[in-house]
Protein backbone atom coordinates (compact mmCIF):
# COMPACT_ATOMS: atom_id res chain seq x y z
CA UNK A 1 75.41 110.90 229.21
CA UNK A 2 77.02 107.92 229.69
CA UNK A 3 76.30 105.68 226.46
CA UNK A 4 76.79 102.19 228.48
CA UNK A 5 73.86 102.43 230.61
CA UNK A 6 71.15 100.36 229.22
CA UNK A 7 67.38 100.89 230.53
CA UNK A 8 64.56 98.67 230.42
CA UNK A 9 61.47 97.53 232.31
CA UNK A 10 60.66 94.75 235.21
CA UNK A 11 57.13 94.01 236.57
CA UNK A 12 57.54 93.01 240.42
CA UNK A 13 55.10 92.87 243.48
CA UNK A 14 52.85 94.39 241.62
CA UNK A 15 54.65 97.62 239.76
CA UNK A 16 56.54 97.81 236.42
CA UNK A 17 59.65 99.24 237.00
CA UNK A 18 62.40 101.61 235.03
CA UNK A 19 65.84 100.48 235.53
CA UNK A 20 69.11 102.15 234.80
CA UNK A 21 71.76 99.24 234.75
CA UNK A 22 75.82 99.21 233.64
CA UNK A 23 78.01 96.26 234.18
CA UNK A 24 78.72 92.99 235.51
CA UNK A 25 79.49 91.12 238.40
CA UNK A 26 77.99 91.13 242.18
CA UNK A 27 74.72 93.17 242.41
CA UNK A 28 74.63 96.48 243.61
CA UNK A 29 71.24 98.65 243.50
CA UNK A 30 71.31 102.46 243.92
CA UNK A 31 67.45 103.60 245.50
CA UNK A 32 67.24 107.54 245.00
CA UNK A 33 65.21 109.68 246.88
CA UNK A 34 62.86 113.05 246.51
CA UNK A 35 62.59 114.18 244.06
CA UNK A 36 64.94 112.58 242.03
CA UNK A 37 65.14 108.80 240.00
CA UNK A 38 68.17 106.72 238.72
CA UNK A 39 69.55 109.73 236.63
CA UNK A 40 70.93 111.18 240.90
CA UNK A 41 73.48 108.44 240.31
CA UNK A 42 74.43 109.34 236.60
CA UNK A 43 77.88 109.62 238.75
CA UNK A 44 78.95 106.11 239.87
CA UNK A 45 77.32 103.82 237.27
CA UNK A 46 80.66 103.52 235.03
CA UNK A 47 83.44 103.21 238.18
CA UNK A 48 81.15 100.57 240.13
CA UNK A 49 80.70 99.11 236.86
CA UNK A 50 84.59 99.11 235.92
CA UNK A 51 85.08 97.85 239.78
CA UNK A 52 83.47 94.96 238.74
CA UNK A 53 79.90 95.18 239.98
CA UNK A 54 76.45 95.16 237.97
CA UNK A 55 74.79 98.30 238.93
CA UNK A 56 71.32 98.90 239.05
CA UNK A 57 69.49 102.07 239.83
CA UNK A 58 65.38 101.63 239.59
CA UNK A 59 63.06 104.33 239.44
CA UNK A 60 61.09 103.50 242.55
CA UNK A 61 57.62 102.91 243.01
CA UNK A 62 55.55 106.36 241.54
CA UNK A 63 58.74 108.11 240.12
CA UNK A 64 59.27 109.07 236.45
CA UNK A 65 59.49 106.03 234.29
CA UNK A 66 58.19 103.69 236.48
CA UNK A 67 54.36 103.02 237.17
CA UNK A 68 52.16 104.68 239.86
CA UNK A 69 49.64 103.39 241.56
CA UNK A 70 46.76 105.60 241.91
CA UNK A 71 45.92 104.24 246.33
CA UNK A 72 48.18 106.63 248.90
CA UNK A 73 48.34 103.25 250.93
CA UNK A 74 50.31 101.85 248.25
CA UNK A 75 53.47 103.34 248.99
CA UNK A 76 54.27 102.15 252.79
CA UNK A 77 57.64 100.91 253.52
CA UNK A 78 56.89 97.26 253.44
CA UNK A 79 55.50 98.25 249.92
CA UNK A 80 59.01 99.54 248.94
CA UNK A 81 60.89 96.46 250.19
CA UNK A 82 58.74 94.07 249.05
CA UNK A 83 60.11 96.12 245.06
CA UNK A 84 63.83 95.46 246.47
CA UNK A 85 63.64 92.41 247.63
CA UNK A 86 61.03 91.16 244.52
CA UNK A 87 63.77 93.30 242.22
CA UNK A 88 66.67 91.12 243.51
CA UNK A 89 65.08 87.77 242.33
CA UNK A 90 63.54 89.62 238.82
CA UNK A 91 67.49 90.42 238.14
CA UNK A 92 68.28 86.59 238.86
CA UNK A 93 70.21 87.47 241.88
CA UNK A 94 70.14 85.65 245.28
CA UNK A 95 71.71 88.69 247.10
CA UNK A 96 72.81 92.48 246.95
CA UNK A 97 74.53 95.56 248.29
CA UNK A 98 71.40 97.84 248.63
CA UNK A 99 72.62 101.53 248.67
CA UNK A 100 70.27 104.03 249.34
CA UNK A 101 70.01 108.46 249.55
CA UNK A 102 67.06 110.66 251.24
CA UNK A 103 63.94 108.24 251.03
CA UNK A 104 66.22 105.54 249.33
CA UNK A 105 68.08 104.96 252.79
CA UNK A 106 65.09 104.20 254.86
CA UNK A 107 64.12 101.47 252.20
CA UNK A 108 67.54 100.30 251.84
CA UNK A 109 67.60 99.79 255.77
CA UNK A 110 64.57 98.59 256.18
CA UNK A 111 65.02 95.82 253.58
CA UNK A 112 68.33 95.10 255.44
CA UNK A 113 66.83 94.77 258.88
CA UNK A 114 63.93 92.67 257.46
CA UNK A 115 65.25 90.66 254.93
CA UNK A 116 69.29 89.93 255.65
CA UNK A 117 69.18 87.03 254.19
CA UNK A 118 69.30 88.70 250.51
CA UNK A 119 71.45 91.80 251.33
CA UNK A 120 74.89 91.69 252.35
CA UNK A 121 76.05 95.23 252.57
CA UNK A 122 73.75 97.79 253.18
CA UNK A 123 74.80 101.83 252.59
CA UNK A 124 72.61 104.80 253.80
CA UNK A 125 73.40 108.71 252.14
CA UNK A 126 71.78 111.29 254.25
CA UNK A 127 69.41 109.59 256.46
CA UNK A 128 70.73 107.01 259.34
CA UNK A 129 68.74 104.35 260.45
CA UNK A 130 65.63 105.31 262.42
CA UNK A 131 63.80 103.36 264.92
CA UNK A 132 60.03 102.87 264.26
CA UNK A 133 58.21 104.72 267.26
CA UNK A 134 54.76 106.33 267.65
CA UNK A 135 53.68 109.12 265.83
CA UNK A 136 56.74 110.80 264.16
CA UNK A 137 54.41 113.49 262.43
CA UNK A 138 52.88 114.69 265.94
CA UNK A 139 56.92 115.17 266.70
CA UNK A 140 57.52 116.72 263.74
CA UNK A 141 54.51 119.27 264.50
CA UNK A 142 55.85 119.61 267.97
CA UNK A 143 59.41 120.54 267.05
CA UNK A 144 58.92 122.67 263.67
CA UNK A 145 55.74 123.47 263.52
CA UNK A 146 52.25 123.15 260.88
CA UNK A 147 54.78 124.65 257.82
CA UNK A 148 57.33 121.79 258.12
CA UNK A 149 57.66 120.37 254.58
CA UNK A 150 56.68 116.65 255.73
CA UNK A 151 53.28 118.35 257.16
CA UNK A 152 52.93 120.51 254.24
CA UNK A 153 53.02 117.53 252.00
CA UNK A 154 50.18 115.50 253.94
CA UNK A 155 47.41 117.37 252.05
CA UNK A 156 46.64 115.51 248.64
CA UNK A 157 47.01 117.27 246.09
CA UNK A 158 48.22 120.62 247.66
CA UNK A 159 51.92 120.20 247.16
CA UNK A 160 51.01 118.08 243.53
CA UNK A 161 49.54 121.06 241.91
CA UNK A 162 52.35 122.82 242.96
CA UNK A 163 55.08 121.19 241.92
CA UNK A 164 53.53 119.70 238.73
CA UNK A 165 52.44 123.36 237.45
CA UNK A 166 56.35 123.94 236.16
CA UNK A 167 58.44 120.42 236.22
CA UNK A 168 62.10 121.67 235.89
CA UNK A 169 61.22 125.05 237.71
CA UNK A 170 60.32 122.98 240.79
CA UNK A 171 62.87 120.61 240.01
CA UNK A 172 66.06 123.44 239.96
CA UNK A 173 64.12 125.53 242.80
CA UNK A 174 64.40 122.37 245.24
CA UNK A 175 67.73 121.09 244.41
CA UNK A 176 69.33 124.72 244.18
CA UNK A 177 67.28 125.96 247.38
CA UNK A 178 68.75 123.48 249.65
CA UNK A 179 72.72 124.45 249.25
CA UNK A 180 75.61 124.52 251.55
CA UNK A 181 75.44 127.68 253.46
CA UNK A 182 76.20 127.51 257.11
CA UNK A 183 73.73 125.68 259.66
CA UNK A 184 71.38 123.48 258.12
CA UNK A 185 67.97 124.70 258.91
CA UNK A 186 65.06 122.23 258.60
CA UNK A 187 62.29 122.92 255.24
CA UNK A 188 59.41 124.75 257.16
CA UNK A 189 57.03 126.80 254.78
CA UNK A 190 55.81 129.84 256.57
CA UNK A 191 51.93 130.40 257.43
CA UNK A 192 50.12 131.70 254.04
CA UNK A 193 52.83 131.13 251.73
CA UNK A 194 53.43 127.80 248.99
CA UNK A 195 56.01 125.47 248.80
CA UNK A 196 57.92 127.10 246.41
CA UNK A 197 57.81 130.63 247.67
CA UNK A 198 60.85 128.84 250.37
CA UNK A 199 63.13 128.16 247.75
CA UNK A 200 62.89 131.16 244.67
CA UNK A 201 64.30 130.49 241.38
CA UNK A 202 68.43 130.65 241.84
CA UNK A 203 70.66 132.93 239.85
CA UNK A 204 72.71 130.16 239.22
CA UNK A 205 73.08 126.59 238.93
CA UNK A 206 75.69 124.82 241.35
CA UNK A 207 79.17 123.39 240.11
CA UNK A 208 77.40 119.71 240.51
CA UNK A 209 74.25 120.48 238.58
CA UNK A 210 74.04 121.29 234.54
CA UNK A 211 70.74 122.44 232.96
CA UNK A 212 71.02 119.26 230.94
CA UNK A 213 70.99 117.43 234.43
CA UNK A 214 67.76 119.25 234.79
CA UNK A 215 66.02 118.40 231.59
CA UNK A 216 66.98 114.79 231.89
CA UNK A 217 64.72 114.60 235.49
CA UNK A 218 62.36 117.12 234.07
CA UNK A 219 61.48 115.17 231.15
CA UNK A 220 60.83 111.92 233.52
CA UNK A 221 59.30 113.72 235.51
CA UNK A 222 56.93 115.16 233.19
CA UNK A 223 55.66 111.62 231.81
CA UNK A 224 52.92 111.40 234.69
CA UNK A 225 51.56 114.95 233.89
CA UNK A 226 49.26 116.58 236.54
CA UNK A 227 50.46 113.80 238.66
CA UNK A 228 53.94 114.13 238.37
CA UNK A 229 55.36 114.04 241.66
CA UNK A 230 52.49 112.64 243.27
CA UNK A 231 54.39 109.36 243.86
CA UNK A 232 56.78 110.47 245.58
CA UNK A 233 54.88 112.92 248.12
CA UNK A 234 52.37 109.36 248.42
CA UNK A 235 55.83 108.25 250.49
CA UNK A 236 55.36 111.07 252.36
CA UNK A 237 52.20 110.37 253.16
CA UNK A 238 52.62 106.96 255.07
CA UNK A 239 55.32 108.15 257.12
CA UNK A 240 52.69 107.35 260.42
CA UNK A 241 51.31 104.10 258.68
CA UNK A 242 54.77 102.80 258.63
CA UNK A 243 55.22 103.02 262.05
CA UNK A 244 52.43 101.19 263.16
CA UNK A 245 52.94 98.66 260.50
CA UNK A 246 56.71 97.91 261.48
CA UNK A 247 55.74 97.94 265.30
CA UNK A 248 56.63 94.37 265.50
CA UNK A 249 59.96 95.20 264.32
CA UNK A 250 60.55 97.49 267.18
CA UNK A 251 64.20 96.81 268.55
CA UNK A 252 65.49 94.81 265.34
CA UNK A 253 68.95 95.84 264.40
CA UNK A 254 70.47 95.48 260.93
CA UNK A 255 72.92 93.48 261.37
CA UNK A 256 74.81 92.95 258.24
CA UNK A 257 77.69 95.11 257.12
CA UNK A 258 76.73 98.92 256.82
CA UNK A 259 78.22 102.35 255.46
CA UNK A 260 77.15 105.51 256.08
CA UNK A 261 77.29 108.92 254.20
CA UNK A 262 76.24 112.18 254.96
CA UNK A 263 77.17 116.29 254.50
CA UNK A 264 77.90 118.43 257.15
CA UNK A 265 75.51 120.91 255.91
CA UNK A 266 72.89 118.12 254.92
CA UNK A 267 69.08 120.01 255.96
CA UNK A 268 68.83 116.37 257.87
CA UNK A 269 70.99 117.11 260.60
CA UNK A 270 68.77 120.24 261.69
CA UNK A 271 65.76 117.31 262.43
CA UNK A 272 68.34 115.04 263.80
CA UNK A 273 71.56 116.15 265.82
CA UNK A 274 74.96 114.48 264.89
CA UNK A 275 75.51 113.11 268.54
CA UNK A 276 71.88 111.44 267.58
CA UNK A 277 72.86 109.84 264.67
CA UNK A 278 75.75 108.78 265.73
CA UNK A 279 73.93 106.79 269.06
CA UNK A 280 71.36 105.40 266.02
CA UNK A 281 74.37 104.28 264.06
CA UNK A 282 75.85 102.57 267.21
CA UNK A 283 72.64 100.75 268.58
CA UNK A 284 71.19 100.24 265.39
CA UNK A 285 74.33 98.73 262.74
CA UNK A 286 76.68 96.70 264.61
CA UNK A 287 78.80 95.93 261.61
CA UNK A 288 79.07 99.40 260.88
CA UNK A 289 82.17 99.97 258.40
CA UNK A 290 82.95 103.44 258.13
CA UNK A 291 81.20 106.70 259.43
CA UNK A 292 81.62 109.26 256.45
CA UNK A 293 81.00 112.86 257.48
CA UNK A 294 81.53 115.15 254.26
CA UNK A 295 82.41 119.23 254.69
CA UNK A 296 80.88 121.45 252.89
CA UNK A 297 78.51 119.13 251.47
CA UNK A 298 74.82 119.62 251.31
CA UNK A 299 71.86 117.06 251.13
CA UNK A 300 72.50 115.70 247.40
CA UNK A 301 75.14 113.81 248.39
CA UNK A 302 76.48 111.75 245.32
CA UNK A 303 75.23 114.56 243.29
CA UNK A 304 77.59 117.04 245.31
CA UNK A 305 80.38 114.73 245.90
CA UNK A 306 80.38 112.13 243.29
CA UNK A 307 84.03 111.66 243.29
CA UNK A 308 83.92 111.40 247.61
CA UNK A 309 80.67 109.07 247.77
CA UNK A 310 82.10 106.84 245.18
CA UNK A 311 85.27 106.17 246.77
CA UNK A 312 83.53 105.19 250.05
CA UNK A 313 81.42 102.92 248.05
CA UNK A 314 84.08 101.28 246.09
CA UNK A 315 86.02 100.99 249.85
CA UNK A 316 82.77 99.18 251.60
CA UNK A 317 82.54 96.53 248.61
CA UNK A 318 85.67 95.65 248.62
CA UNK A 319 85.05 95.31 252.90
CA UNK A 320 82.54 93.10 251.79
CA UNK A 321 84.31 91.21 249.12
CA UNK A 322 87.65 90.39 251.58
């Protein structure tokens, strides 16, 4: 564990918030995804720090150390932002380079698009920017059926009890079950079988993942109990409120300077083709600084490839700093 990371607590927009921070300098903040929290970017606190930046990695909104509101409607994307962009003034800041993997990059480009007058670099790890557009869960139905894991999830308390029942069993099953093997393949749960049953306990841990990795998020993890991963399946469950509620937004571009990061093997690009995300990155981030496609990467992507992911950081804020 890296001994220079400090960690203490912020109330904004209505939250209290963990937060991971090392160094000094420009802000950066690192958003994580599901189901993970500030410990997914254990990997490039101390070099961004060393670079000269003061990084800081919040647990979001429902995740591990940080508070969770009990209402599934408090967890939209304008929700999430409002954190960020609330976070940037609570750390005395008047801007920052928002970074963000899985669930992390649709807040970090949303608060981009909506608010680019407190970020000025934006990064996205796995997931590009998406346009806001009518009912994306009908489409997922349509393309991969009742089982798909964002359907699954829609059902309070289904996937909770589930997950909850054996933290760092759930916790290793996920990140192990989703590994660099070929094709991607989308997470679809067959008819009259769990969650879990689609990704069985693995005989072994990856190169990038240490059973010490896995009682450090197990043991934030565990801190809300019965509820532990409720939080983050609550994002899950505004996925067609935040369409409507961004509606006006339809056709907004994010228009400061932008990176993105993903695997080859990432699960996301069975939902959404390469030649797709590359049209989104196009249209969508005009100021787009680099296009980083890893091999043989999977969908943890600083997890995988810390050493990679860093790099391309470390490149984009120095774009940013001339």
């Amino acid at each position: 564990m890296n001994d220079a990371i400090k960690h203490s607590h912020v109330e904004v927009n209505g939250v209290r918030l963990h937060l991971a921070e090392q160094g000094e300098g420009p802000l950066v903040l690192l958003l994580h995804g599901f189901p993970e929290s500030w410990y997914s970017w254990r990997h490039q606190f101390a070099p961004l720090a060393a670079a000269g930046y003061r990084v800081v990695a919040p647990d979001q909104r429902g995740y591990a150390r940080s508070s969770q509101p009990e209402d599934v409607d408090k967890y939209t994307l304008l929700h999430l932002v409002g954190d960020v962009t609330s976070l940037i003034g609570a750390l005395g800041a008047e801007q920052a380079v928002v970074v963000g993997h899985d669930w992390g990059a649709p807040v970090a480009w949303a608060t981009a698009a909506l608010r680019p007058d407190l970020v000025r670099g934006v990064a996205g790890l796995s997931v590009p920017p998406l346009p806001a557009g009518p009912g994306p869960l009908q489409a997922a139905r349509e393309n991969f059926g009742e089982g798909f894991y964002q359907i699954y999830f829609q059902e309070p308390g289904r996937a909770d009890a589930e997950l909850a029942a054996d933290v760092k069993s759930s916790l290793r099953r996920i990140l192990c079950g989703i590994l660099p093997s070929g094709e991607p393949r989308p997470w679809v749960v067959p008819e009259g079988a769990k969650l879990l049953d689609t990704v069985p306990e693995p005989e072994r841990l990856p190169d990038w993942l240490t059973d010490a990795d896995l009682d450090a998020f197990a043991a934030d993890y565990a801190l809300h109990g019965a509820r532990a991963f409720t939080g983050g399946l609550n994002w899950y469950r505004n996925i067609d409120r935040n369409n409507e509620l961004l509606t006006a937004f339809v056709g907004r571009r994010i228009e400061v300077p932008a990176l993105y990061v993903a695997g080859e093997q990432d699960l996301v690009n069975a939902m959404i083709a390469p030649e797709v995300v590359a049209y989104l990155l196009k249209e969508l981030t005009p100021r787009l600084h680099r296009h980083v496609r890893l091999p043989e990467t999977g969908h943890w992507t600083q997890q995988e490839r810390p050493a990679e992911v860093t790099a391309a950081l470390l490149d984009f804020l120095k774009s940013l700093d001339g």
